[in-house]
PDB file of N, CA and C in Angstrom:
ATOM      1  N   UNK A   1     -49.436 -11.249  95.300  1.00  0.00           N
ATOM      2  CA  UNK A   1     -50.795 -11.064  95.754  1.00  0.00           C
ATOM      3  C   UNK A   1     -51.501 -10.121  94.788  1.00  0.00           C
ATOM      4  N   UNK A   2     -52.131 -10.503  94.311  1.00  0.00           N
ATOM      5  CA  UNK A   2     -53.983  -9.516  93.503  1.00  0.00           C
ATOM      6  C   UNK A   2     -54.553  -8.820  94.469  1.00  0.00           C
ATOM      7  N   UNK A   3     -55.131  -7.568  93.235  1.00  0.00           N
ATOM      8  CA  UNK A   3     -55.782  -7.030  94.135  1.00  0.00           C
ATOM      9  C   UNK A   3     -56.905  -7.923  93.957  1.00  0.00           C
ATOM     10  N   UNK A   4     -58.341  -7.429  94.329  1.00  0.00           N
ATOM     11  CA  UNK A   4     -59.295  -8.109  94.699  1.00  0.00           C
ATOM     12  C   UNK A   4     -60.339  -8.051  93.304  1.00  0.00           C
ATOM     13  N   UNK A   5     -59.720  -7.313  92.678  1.00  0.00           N
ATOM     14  CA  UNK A   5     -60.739  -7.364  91.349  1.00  0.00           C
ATOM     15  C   UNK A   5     -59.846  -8.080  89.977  1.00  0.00           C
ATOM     16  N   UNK A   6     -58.630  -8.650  90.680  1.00  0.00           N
ATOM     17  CA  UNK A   6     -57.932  -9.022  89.659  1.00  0.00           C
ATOM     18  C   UNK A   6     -56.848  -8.270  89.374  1.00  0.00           C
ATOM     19  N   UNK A   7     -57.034  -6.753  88.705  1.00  0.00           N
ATOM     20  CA  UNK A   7     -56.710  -5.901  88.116  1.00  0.00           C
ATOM     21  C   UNK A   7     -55.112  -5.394  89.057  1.00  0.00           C
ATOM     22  N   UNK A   8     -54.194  -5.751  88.186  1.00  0.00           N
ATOM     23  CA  UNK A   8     -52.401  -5.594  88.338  1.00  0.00           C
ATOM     24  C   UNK A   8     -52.271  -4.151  87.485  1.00  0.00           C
ATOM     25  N   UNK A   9     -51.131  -3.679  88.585  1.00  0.00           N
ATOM     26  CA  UNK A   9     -50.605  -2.585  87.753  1.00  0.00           C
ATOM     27  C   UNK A   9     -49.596  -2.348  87.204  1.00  0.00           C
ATOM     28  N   UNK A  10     -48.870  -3.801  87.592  1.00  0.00           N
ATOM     29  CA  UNK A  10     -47.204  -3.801  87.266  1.00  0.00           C
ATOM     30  C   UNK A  10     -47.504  -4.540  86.200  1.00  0.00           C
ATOM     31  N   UNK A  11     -48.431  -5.062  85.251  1.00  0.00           N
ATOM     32  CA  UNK A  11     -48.168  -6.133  84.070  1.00  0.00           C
ATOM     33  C   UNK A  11     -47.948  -5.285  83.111  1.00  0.00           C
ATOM     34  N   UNK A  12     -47.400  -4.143  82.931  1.00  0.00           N
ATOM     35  CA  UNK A  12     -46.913  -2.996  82.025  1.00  0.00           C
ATOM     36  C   UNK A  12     -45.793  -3.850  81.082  1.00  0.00           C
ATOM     37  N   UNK A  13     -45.649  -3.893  79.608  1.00  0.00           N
ATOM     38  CA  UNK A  13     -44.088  -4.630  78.775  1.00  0.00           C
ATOM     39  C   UNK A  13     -43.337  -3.610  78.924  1.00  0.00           C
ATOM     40  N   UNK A  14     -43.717  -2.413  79.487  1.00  0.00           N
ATOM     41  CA  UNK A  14     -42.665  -1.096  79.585  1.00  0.00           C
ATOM     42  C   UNK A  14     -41.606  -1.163  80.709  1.00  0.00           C
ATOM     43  N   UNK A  15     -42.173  -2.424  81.770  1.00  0.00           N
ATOM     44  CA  UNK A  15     -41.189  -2.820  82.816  1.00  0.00           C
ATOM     45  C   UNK A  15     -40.024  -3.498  82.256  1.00  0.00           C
ATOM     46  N   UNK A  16     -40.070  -4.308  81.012  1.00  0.00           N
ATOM     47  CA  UNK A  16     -38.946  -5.072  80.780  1.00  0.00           C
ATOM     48  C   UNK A  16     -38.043  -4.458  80.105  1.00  0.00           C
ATOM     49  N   UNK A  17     -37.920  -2.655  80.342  1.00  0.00           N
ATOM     50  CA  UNK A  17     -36.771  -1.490  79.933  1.00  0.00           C
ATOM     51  C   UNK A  17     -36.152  -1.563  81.002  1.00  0.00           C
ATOM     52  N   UNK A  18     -36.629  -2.014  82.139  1.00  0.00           N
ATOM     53  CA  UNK A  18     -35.942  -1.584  83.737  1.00  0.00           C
ATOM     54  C   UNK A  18     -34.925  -2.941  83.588  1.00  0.00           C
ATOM     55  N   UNK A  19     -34.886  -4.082  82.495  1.00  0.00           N
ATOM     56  CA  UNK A  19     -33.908  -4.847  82.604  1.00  0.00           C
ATOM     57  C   UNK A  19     -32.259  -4.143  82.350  1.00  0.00           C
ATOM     58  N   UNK A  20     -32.593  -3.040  81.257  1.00  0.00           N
ATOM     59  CA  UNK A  20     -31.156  -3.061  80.543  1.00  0.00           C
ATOM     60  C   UNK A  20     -30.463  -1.933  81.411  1.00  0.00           C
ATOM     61  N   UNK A  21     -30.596  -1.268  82.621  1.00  0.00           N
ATOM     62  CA  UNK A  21     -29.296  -1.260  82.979  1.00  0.00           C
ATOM     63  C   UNK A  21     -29.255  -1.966  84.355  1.00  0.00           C
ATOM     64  N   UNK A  22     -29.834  -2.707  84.479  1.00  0.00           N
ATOM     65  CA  UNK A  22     -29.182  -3.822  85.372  1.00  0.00           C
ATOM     66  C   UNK A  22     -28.497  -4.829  84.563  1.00  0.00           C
ATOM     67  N   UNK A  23     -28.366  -5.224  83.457  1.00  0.00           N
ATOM     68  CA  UNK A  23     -27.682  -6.033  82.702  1.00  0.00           C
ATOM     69  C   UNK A  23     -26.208  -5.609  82.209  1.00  0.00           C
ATOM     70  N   UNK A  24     -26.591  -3.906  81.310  1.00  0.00           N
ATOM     71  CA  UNK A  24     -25.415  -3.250  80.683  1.00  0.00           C
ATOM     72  C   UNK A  24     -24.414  -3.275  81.551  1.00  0.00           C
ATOM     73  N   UNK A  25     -24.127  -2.964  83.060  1.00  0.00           N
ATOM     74  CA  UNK A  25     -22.756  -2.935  83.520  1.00  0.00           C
ATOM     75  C   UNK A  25     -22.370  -4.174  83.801  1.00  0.00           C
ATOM     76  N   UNK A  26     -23.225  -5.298  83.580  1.00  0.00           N
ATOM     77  CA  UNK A  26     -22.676  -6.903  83.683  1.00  0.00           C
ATOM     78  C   UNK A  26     -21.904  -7.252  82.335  1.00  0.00           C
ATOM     79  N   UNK A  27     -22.043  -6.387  81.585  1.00  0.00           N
ATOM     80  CA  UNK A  27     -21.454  -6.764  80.482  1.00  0.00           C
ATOM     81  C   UNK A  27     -19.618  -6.332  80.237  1.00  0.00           C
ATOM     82  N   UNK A  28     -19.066  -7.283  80.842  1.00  0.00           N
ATOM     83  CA  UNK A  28     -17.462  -6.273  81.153  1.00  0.00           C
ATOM     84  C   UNK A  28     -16.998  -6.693  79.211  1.00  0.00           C
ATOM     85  N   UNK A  29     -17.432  -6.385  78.264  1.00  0.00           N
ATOM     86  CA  UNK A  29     -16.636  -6.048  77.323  1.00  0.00           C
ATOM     87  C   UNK A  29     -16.868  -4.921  76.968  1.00  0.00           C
ATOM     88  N   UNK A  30     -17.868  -4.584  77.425  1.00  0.00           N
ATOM     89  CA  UNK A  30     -17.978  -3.301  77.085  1.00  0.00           C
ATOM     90  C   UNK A  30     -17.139  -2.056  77.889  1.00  0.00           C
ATOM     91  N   UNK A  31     -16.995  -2.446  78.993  1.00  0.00           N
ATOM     92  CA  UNK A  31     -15.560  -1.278  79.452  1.00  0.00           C
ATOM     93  C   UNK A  31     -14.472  -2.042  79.723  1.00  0.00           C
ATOM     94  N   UNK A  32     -13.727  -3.307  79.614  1.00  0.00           N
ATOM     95  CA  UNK A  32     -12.538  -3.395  79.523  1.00  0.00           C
ATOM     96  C   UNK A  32     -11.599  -3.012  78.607  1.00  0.00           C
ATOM     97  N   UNK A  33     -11.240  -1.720  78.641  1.00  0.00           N
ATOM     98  CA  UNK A  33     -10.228  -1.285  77.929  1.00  0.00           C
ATOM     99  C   UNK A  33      -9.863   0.401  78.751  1.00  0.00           C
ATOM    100  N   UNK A  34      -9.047   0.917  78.217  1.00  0.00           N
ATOM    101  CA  UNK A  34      -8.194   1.603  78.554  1.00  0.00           C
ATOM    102  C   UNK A  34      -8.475   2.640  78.027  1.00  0.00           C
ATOM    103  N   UNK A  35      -8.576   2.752  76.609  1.00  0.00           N
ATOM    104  CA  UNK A  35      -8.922   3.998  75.542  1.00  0.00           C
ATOM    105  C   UNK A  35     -10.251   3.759  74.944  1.00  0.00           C
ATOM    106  N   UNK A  36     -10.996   4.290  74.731  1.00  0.00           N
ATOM    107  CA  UNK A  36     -10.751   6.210  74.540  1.00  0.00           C
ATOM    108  C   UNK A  36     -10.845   6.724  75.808  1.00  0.00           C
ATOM    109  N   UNK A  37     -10.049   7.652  75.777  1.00  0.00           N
ATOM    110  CA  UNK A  37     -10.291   8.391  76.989  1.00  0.00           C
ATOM    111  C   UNK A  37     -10.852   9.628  76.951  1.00  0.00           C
ATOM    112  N   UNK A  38     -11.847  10.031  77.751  1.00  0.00           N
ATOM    113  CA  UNK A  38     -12.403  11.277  77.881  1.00  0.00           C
ATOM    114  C   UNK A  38     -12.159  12.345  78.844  1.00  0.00           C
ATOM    115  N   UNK A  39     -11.554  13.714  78.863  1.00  0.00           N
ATOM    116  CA  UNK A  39     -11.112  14.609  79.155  1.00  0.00           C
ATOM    117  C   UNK A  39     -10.118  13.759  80.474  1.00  0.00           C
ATOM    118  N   UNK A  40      -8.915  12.515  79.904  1.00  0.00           N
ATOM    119  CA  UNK A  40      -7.918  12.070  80.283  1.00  0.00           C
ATOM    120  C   UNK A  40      -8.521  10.837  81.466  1.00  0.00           C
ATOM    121  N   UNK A  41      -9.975  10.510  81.702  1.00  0.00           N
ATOM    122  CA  UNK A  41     -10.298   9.057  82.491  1.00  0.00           C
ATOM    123  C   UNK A  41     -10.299   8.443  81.660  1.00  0.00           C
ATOM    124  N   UNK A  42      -9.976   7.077  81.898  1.00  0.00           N
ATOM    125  CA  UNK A  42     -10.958   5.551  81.365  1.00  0.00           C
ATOM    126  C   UNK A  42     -11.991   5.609  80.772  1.00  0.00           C
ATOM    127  N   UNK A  43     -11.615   4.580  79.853  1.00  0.00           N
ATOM    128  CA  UNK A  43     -13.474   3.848  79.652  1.00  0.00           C
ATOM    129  C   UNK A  43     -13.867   4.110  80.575  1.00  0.00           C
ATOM    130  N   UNK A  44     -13.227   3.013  81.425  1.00  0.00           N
ATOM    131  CA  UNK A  44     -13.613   2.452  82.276  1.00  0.00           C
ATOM    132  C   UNK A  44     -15.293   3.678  83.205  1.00  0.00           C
ATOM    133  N   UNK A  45     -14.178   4.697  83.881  1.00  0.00           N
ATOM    134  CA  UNK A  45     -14.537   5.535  85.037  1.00  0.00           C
ATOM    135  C   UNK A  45     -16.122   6.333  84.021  1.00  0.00           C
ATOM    136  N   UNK A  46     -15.906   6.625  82.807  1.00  0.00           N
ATOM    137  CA  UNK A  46     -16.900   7.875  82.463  1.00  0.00           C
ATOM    138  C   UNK A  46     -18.100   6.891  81.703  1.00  0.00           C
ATOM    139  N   UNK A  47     -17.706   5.703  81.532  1.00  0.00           N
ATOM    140  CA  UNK A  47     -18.517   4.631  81.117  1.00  0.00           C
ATOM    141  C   UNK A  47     -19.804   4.451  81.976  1.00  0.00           C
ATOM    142  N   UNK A  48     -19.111   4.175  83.796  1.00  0.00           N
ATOM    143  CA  UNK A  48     -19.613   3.920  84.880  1.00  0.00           C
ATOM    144  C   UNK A  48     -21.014   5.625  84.908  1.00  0.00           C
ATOM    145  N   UNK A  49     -20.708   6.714  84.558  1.00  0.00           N
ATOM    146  CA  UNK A  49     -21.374   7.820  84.443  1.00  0.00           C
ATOM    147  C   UNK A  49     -22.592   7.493  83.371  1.00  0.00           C
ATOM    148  N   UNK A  50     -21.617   6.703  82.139  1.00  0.00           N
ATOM    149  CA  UNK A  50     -22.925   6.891  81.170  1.00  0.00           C
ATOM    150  C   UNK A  50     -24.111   5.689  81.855  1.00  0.00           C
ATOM    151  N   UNK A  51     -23.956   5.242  82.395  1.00  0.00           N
ATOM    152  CA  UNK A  51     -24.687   3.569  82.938  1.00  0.00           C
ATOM    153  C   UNK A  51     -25.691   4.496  83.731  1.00  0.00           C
ATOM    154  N   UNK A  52     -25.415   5.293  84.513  1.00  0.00           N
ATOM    155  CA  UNK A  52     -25.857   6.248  85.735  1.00  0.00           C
ATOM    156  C   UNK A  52     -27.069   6.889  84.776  1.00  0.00           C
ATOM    157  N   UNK A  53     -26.793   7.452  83.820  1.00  0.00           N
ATOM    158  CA  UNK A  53     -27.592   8.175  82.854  1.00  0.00           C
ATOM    159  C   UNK A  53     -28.672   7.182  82.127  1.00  0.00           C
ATOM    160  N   UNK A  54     -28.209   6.033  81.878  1.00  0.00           N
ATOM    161  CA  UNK A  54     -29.014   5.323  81.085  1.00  0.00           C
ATOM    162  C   UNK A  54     -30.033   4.706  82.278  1.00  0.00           C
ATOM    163  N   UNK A  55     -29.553   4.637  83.114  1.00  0.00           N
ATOM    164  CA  UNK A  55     -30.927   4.159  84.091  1.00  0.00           C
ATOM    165  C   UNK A  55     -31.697   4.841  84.493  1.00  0.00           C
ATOM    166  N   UNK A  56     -31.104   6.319  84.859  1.00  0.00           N
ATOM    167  CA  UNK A  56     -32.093   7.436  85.160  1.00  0.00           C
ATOM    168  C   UNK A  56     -33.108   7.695  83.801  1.00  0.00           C
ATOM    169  N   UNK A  57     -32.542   7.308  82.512  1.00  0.00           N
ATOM    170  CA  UNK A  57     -33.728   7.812  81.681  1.00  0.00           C
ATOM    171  C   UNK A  57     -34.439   6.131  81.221  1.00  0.00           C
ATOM    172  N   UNK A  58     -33.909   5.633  81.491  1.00  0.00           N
ATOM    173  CA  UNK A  58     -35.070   3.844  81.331  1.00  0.00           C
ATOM    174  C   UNK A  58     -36.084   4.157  82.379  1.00  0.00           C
ATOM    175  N   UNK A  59     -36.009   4.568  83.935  1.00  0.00           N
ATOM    176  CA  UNK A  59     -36.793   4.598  84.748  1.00  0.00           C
ATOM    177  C   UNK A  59     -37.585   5.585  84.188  1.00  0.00           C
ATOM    178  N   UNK A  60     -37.557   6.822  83.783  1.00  0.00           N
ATOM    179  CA  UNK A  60     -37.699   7.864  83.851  1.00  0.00           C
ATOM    180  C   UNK A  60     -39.220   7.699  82.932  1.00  0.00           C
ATOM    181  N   UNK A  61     -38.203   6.917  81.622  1.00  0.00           N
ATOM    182  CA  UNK A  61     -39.343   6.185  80.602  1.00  0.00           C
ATOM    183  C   UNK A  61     -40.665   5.484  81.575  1.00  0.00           C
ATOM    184  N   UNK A  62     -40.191   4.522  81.472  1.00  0.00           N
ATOM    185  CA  UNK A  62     -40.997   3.778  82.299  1.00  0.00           C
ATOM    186  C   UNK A  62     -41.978   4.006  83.248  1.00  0.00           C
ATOM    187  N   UNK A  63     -41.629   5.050  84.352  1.00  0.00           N
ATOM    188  CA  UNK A  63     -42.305   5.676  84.880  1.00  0.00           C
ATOM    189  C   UNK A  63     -43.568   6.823  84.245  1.00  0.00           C
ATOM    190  N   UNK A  64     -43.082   7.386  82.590  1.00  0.00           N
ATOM    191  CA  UNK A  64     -43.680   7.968  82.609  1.00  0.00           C
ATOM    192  C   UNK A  64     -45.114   7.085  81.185  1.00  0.00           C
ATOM    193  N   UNK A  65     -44.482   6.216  81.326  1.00  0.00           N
ATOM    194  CA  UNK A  65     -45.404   5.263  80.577  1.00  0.00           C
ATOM    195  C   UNK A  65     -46.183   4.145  81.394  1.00  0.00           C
ATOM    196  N   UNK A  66     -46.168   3.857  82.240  1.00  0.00           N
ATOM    197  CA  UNK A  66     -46.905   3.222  83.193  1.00  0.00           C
ATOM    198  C   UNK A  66     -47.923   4.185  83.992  1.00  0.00           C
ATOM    199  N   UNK A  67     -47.710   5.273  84.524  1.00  0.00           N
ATOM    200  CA  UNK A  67     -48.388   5.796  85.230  1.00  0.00           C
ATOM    201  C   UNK A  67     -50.084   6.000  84.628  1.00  0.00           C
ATOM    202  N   UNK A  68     -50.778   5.972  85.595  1.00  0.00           N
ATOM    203  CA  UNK A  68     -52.364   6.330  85.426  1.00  0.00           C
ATOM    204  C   UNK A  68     -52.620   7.734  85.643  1.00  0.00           C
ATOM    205  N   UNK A  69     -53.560   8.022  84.729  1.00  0.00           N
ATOM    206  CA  UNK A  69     -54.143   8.835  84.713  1.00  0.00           C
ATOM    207  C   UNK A  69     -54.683  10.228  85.930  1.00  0.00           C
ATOM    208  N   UNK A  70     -54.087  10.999  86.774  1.00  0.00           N
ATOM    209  CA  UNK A  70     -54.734  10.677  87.400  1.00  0.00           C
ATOM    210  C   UNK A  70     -55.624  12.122  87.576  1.00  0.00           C
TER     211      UNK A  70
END
């Protein structure tokens, strides 16, 4: 639904950053493995941390590039 003058606020290209970490943890080659390990976890486990980080700062982006003026 439009608003009434047309005018969208989500047609931002800064939204299509909010793809990559919904994609990155679909990607299992990137943590199937075992080593390196960091202070003795998995890929696997500290991998799952960096994913956590990368979405908090894609949104973070995003958010702070979309917003209006106000």
């Amino acid at each position: 639904m439009t608003t009434p003058n047309g005018d969208r606020s989500d047609r931002s290209p800064w939204n299509w950053l909010l793809i990559v970490p919904i994609v990155l943890p679909l990607l299992p080659f990137l943590f199937n493995h075992d080593e390196p390990r960091l202070f003795g976890f998995p890929m696997f486990y500290w991998l799952q941390l960096a994913f956590i980080a990368v979405g908090v700062t894609c949104t973070t982006i995003v958010y702070r590039m979309t917003k209006r003026g106000r």
